[in-house]
Protein backbone atom coordinates (compact mmCIF):
# COMPACT_ATOMS: atom_id res chain seq x y z
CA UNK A 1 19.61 93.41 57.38
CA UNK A 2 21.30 93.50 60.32
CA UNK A 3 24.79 93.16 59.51
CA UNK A 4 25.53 96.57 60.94
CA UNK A 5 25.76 95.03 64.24
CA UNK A 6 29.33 93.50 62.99
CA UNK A 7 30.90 96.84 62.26
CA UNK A 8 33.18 98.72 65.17
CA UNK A 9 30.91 101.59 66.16
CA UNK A 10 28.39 98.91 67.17
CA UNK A 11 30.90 96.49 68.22
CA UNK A 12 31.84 99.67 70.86
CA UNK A 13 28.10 99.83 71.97
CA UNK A 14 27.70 95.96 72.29
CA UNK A 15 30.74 95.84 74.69
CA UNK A 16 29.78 99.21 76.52
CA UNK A 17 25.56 98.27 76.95
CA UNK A 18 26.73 94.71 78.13
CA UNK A 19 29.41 95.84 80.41
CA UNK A 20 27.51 98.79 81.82
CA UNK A 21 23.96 97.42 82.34
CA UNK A 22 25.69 94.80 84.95
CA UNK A 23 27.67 97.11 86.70
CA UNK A 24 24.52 99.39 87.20
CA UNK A 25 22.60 96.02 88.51
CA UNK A 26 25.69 95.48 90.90
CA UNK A 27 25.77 98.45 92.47
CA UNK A 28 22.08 99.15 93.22
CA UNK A 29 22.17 95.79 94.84
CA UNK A 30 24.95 96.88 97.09
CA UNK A 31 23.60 100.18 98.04
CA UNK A 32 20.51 98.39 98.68
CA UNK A 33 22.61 95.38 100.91
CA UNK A 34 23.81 99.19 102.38
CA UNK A 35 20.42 99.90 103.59
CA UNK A 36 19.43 96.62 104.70
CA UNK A 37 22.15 96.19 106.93
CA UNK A 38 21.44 99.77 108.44
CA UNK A 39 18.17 98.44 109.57
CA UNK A 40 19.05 95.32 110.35
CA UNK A 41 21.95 97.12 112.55
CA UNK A 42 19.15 99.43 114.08
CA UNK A 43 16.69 96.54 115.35
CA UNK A 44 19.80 95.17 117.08
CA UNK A 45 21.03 98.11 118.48
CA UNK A 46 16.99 98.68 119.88
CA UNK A 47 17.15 95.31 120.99
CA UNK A 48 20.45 95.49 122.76
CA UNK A 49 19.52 98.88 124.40
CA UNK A 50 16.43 96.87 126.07
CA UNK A 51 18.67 94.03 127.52
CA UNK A 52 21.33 96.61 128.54
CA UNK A 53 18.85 98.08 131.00
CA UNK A 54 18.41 94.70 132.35
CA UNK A 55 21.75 93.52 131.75
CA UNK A 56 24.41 93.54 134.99
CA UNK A 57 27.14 96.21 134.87
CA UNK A 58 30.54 94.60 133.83
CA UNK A 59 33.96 95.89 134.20
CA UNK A 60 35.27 98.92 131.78
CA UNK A 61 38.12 96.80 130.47
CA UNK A 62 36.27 93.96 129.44
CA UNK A 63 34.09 96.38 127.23
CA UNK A 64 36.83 97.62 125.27
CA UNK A 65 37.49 98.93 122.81
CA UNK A 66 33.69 100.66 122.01
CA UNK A 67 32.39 98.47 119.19
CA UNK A 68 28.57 98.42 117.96
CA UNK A 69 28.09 95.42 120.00
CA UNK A 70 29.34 97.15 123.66
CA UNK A 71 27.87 100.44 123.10
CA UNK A 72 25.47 101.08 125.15
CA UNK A 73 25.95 98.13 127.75
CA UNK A 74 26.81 98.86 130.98
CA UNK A 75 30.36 99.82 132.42
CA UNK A 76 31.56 100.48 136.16
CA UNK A 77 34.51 102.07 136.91
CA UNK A 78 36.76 102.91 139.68
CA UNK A 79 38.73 105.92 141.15
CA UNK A 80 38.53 109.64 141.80
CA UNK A 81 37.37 112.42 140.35
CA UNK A 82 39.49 115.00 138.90
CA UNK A 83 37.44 118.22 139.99
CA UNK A 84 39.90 120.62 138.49
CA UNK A 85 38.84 119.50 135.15
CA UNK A 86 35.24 119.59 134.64
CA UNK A 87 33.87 120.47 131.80
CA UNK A 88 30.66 121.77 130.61
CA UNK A 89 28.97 120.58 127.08
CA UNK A 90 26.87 123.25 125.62
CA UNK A 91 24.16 122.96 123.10
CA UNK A 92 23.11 119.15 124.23
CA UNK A 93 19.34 119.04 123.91
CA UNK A 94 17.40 116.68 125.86
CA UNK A 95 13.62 116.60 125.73
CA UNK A 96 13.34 119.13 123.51
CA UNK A 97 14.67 121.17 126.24
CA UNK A 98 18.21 122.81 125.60
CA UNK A 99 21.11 122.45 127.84
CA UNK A 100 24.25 121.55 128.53
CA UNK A 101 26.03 118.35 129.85
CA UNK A 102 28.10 118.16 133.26
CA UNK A 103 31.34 116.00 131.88
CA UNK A 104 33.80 115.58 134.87
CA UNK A 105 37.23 113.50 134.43
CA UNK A 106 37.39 110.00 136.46
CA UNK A 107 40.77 109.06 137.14
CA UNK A 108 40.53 105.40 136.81
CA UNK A 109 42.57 102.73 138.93
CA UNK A 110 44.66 101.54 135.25
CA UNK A 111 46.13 104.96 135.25
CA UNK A 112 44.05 106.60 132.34
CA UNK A 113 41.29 109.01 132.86
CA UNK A 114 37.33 107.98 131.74
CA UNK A 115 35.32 111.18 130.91
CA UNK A 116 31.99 110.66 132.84
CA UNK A 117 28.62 112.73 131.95
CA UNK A 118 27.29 112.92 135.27
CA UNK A 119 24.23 114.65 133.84
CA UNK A 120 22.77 117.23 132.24
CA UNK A 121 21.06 120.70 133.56
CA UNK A 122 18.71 123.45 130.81
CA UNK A 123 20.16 126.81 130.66
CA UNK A 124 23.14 128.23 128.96
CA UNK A 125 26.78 127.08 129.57
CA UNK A 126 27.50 131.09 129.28
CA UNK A 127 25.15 131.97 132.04
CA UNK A 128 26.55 132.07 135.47
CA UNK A 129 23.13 131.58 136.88
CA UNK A 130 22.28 128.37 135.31
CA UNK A 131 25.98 126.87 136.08
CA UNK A 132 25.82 127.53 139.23
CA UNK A 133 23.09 124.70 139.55
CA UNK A 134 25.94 122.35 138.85
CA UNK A 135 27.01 119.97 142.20
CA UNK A 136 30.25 119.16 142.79
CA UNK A 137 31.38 116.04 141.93
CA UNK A 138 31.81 113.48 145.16
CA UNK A 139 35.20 112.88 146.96
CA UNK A 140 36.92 109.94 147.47
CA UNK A 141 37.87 106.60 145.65
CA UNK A 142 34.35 106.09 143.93
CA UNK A 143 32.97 103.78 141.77
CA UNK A 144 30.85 104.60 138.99
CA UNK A 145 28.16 103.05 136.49
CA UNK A 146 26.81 104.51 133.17
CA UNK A 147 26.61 103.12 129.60
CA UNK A 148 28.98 102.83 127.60
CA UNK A 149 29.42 105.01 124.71
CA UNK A 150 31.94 105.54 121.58
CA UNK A 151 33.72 108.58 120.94
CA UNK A 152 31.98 111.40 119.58
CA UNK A 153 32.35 112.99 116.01
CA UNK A 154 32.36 116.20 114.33
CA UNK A 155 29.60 114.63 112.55
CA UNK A 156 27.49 113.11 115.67
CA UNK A 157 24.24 114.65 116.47
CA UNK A 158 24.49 118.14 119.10
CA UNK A 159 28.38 118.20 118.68
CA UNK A 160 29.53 121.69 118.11
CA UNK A 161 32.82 121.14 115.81
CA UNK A 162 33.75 125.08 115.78
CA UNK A 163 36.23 126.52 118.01
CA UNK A 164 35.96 129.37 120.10
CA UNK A 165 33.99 128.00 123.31
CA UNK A 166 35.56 129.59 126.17
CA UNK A 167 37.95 128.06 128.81
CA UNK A 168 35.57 124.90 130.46
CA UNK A 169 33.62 124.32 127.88
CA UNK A 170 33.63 121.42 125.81
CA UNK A 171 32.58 121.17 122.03
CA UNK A 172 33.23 116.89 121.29
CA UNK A 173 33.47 114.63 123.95
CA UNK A 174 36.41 112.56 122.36
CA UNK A 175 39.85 111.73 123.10
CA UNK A 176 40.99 113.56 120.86
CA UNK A 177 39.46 116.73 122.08
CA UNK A 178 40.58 116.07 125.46
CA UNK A 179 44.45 115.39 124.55
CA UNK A 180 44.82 119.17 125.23
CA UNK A 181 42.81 119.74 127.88
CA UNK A 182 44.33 117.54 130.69
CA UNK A 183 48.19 116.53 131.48
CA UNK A 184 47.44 112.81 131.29
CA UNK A 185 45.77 110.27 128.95
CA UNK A 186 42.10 109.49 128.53
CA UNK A 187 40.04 106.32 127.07
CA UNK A 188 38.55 106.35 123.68
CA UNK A 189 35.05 106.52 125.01
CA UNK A 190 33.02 107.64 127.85
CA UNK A 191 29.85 106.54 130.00
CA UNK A 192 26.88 108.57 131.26
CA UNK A 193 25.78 108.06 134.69
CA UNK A 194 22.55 105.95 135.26
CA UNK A 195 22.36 108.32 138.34
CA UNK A 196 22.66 111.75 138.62
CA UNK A 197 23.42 114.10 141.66
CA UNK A 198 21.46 117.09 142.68
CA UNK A 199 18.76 118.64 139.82
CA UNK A 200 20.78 117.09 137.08
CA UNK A 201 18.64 114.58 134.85
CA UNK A 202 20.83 111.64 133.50
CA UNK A 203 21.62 111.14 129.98
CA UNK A 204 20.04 107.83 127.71
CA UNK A 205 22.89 106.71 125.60
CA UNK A 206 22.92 107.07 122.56
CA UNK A 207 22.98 104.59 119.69
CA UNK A 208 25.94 103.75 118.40
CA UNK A 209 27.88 105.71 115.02
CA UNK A 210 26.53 103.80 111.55
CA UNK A 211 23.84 101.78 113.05
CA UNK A 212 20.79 103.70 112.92
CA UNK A 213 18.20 105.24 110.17
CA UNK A 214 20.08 108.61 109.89
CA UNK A 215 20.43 110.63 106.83
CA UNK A 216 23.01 108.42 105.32
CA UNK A 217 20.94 104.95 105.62
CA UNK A 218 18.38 107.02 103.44
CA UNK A 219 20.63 107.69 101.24
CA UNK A 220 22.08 104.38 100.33
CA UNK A 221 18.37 103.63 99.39
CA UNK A 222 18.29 106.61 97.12
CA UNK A 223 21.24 105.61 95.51
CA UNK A 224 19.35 102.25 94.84
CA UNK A 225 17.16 104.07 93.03
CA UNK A 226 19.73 106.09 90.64
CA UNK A 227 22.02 102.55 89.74
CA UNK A 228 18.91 100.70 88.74
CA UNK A 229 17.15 104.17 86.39
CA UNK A 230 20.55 104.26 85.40
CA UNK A 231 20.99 100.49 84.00
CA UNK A 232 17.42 101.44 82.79
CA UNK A 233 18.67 104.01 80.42
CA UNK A 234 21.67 102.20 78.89
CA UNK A 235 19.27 99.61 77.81
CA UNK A 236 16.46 102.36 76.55
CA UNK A 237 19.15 104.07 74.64
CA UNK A 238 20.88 100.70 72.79
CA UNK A 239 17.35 100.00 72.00
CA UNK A 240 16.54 103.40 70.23
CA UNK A 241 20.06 103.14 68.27
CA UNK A 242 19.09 99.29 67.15
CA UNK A 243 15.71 100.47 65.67
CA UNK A 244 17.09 103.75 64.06
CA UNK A 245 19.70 101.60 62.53
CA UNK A 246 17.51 98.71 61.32
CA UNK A 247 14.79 101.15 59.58
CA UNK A 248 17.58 102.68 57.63
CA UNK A 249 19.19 99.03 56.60
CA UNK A 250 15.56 98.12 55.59
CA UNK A 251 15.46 101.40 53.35
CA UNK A 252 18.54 100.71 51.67
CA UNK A 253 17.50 97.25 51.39
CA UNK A 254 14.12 98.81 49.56
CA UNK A 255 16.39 101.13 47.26
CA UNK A 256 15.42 103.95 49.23
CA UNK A 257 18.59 105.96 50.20
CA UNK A 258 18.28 109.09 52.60
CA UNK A 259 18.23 111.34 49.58
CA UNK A 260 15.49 110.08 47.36
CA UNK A 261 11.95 109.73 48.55
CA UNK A 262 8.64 108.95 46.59
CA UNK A 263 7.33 111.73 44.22
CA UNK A 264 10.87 112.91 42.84
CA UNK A 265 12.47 110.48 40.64
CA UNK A 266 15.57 112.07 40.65
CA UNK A 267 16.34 113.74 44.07
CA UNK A 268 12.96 112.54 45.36
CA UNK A 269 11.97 116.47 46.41
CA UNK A 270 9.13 118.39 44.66
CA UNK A 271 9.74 120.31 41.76
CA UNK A 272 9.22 123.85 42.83
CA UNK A 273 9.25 127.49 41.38
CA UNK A 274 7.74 126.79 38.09
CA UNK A 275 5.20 124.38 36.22
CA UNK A 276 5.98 121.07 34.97
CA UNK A 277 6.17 120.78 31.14
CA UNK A 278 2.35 119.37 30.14
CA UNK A 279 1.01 120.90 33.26
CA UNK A 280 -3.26 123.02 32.76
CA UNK A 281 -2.06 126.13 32.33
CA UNK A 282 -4.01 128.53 35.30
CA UNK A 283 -6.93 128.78 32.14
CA UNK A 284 -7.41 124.75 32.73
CA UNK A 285 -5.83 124.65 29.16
CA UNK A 286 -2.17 122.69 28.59
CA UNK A 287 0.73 124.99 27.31
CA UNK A 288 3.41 123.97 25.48
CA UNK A 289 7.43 125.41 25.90
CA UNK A 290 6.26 128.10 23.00
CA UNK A 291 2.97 129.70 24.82
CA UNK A 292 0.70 128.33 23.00
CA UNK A 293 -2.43 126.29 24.09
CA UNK A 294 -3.58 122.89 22.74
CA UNK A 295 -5.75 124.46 20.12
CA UNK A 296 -2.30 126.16 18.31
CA UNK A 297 -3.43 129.92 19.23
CA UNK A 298 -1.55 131.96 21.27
CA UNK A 299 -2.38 132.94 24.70
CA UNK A 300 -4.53 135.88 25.45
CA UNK A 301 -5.46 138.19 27.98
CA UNK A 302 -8.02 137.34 30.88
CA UNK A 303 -11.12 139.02 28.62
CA UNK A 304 -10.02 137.46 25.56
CA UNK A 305 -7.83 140.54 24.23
CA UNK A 306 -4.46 140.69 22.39
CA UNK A 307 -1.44 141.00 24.24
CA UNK A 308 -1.91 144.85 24.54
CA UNK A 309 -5.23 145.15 26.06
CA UNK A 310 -8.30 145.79 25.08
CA UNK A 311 -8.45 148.89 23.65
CA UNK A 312 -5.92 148.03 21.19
CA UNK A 313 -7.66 145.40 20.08
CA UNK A 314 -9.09 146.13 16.53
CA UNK A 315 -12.84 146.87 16.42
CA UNK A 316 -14.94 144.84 14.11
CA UNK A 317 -17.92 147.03 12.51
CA UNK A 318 -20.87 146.42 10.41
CA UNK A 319 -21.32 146.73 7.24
CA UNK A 320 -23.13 150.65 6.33
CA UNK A 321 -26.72 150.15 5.88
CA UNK A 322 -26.87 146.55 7.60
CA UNK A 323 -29.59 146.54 10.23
């Protein structure tokens, strides 16, 4: 009965269902691994943001490059502050409370400049009133300490990726946005103070890129969810084919074929538009192929008439004189 497995239409599905249904497994388990690490990656980052606070500062060379392990931790640095370039970083909210960071340029002792958030003030970078709360930054050969953070993305939370900020402003806090903006080079990451001068509040780092529950963690977990319906289906679908295909092989093993079905004996459909020879006529009397009923008379009209009706029937009379 089921030798219909052996031809190459369901040799084709064989290969394809046992192929497929594995590769669906494999996947959801990955995108699942995905999300696992993501959280996993998120209680350490926690967890190293709690002994960074307690942690002592270490030197801004030993900490890089900015890795998932060293962001966050804390970094001194020395040298002097380049006061012709400071920038300001609109649209940075903190508290619920919308602002705008104070980024100014530390020329360190190695040569390359370390873009240093020395805080961040509310108001609008555009209003002259709010930026004139912002303190110069100090004099000198100074040495600072802030955590340690990785180089912003067009991507990363508050960045504004768009051009057209005017001249001081600053949209990502990245090398790579800086490379224009000052005549020497800068490190691939920055720090925010752990103090700030004047009524600037300092900045909490921020957790480092890929390692907390953001929209794409979620979404490795929905994807979960689509590989496995997915393997799901392939298997619901061979199954339906196997059980269409097996009802018709027990058919034909029956002598039932797709055209003949009980009640016809030739083409298995009702005979329609017409009366079977041998069939009551409407009267509840059997016809034959000549008219006539089972007692040899013809048929008659519904009162019991010839064919032309009553009144040409012929009238019988009785005999003159008979009572």
């Amino acid at each position: 009965m089921y030798r219909f497995l052996l031809t190459p239409r369901w040799w084709a599905i064989n290969v394809f269902t046992v192929v497929a249904i594995p590769f669906c497994l494999f996947m959801g388990s990955w995108q699942l691994g995905r999300f696992e690490t993501r959280v996993d990656s998120h209680r350490e980052q926690q967890t190293q943001a709690d002994d960074a606070r307690e942690a002592a500062a270490e030197p801004l060379r030993d900490l890089l490059p900015v890795t998932t392990e060293t962001s966050g931790r804390k970094a001194t640095a020395s040298g002097r502050y380049d006061a012709e370039h400071q920038l300001l970083v609109p649209g940075r909210t903190l508290d619920d409370r919308e602002g705008f960071y104070v980024l100014t340029l530390l020329r360190t002792d190695d040569g390359k400049a370390l873009p240093v958030v020395r805080g961040w003030l509310p108001g609008d970078a555009d209003s002259k009133a709010d930026t004139a709360k912002v303190p110069a930054p100090p004099g000198g050969h100074v040495t600072v300490t802030g955590a340690l953070q990785s180089s912003e993305s067009p991507g990363s939370k508050g960045v504004r990726s768009g051009g057209g900020l005017p001249a001081g402003q600053l949209g990502v806090i990245s090398a790579a946005s800086l490379v224009n903006v000052v005549p020497y080079g800068v490190h691939d990451a920055w720090i925010t103070a752990t103090a700030a001068d004047g009524a600037m509040t300092p900045v909490p780092p921020a957790a480092a890129p890929g390692s907390g529950l953001d929209l794409k963690a979620f979404q490795n977990l929905g994807y979960t969810g689509e590989w496995f319906v997915f393997a799901g289906f392939v298997l619901f679908m061979w199954a339906r084919l196997f059980r269409r295909e097996a009802e018709a092989a027990r058919d034909l093993a029956l002598g039932i074929t797709p055209e003949q079905a009980p009640g016809d004996p030739v083409s298995g459909a009702p005979i329609s538009g017409g009366k079977a020879p041998g069939d009551p006529a409407p009267g509840g009397q059997a016809t034959d192929d000549s008219g006539q009923d089972d007692s040899g008379q013809e048929g008659s009209g519904q009162d019991g008439s010839g064919p032309d009706g009553p009144d040409d029937a012929p009238q019988k009379r009785s005999p003159a004189g008979a009572a």
